[in-house]
Protein backbone atom coordinates (compact mmCIF):
# COMPACT_ATOMS: atom_id res chain seq x y z
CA UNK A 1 0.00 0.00 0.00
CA UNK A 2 1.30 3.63 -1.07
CA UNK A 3 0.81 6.08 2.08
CA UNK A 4 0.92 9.77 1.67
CA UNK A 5 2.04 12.23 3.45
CA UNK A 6 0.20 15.70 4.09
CA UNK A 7 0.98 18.58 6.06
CA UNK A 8 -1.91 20.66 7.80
CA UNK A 9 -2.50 23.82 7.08
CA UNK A 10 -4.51 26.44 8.92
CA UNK A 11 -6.60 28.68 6.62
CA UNK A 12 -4.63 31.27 6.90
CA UNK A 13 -2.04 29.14 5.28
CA UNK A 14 0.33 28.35 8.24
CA UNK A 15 1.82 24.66 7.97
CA UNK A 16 2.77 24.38 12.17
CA UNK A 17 4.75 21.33 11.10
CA UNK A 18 7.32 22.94 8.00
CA UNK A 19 7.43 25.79 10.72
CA UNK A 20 8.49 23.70 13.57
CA UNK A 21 11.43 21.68 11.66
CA UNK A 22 12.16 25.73 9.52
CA UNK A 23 13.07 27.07 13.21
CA UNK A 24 15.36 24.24 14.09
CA UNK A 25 19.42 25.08 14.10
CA UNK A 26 20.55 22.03 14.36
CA UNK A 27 21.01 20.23 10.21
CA UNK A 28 21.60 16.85 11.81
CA UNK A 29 18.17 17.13 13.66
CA UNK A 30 16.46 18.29 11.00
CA UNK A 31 17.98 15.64 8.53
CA UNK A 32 16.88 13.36 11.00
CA UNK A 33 13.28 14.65 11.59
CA UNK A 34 12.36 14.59 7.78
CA UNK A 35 14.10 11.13 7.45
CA UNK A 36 11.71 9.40 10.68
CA UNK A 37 8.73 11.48 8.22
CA UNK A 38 9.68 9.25 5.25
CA UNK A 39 9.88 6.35 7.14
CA UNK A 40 6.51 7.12 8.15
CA UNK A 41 5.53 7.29 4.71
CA UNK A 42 6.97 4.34 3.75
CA UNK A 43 5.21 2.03 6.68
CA UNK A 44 2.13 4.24 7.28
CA UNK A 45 0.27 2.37 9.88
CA UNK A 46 2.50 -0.18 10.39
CA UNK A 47 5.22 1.77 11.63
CA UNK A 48 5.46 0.96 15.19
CA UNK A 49 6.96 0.55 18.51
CA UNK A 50 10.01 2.33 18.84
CA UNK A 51 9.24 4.84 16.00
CA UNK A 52 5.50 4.98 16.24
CA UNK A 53 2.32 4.63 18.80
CA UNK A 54 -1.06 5.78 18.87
CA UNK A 55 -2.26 7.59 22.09
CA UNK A 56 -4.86 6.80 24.17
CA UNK A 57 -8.18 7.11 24.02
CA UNK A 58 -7.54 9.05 20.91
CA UNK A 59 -7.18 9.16 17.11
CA UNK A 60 -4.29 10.59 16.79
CA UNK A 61 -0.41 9.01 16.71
CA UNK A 62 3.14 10.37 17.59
CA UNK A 63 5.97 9.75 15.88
CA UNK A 64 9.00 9.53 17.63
CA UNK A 65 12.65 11.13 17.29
CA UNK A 66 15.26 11.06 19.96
CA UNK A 67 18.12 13.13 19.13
CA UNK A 68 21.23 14.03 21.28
CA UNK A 69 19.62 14.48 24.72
CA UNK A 70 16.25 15.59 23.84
CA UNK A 71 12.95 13.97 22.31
CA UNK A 72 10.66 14.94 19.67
CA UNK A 73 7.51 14.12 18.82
CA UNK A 74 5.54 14.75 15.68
CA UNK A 75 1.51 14.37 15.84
CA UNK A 76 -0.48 12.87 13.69
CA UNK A 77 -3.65 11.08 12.27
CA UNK A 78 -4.87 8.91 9.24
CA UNK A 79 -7.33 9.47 6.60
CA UNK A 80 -7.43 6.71 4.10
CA UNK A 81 -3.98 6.31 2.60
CA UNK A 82 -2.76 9.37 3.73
CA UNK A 83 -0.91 10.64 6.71
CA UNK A 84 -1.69 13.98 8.00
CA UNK A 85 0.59 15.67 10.14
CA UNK A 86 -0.58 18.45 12.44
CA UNK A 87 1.70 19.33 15.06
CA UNK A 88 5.44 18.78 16.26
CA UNK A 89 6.90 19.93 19.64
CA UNK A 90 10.40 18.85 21.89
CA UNK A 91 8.65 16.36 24.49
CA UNK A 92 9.79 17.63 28.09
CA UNK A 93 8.00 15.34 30.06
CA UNK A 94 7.35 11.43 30.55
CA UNK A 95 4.23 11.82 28.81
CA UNK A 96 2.53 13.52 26.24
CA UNK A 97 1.42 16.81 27.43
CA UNK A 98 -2.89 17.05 26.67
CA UNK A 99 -2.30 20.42 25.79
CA UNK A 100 -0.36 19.06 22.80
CA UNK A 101 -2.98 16.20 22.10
CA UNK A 102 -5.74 18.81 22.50
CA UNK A 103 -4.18 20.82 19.79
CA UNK A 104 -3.79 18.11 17.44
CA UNK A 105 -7.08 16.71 17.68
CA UNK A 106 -8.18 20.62 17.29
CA UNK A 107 -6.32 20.50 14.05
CA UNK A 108 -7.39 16.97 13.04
CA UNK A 109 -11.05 18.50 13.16
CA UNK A 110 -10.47 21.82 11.25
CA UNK A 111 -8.74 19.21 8.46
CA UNK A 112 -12.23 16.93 8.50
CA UNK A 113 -14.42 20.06 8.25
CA UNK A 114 -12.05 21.33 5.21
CA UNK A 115 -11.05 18.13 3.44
CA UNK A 116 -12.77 15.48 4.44
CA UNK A 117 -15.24 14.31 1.64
């Protein structure tokens, strides 16, 4: 099966994910970010455990990126075949923050009432 990636975008044309990995100094993170994304691609929803898990009691799934010291996480959710990611933050704390999952399921619902068909 061919998964494909997709990028949210507000209305007002803001993509929180490009802009996320755009503000990032470090290359070798970056490389590293975009290189997990095309993994993600390439599995889709059978990417899992250490790169990939779905939350609970939710739709939505975090992809995972350690790098140096820190942890990343990138947020997102299926529709069909493709992959739509919606938000991307350094992970601070043992788990996922529900301010973070709020916003991604916020975003998740502004893509259904755009998109979805």
């Amino acid at each position: 099966m061919d998964w494909y990636i997709e990028f949210y975008e507000t209305e007002s044309g803001h993509c929180p994910v490009v802009e996320f990995i755009e503000r990032l100094t470090d290359e070798k993170l970056k490389t590293k970010l975009l290189a997990r994304i095309g993994f993600l691609e390439e599995k889709g929803i059978y990417l899992s455990k250490p790169h990939a898990k779905k939350l609970t009691n939710t739709d939505i799934w975090e992809l995972k990126i350690k790098h140096k010291r820190n942890e990343y996480r990138i947020l997102y959710f299926f529709s069909g075949v493709k992959v739509i990611l919606v938000h991307a933050f350094m992970k601070k704390r043992q788990k996922v923050p529900k301010r973070e999952i709020e916003l991604a399921e916020k975003r998740k619902r502004d893509w259904e009432r755009r998109f979805k068909k």
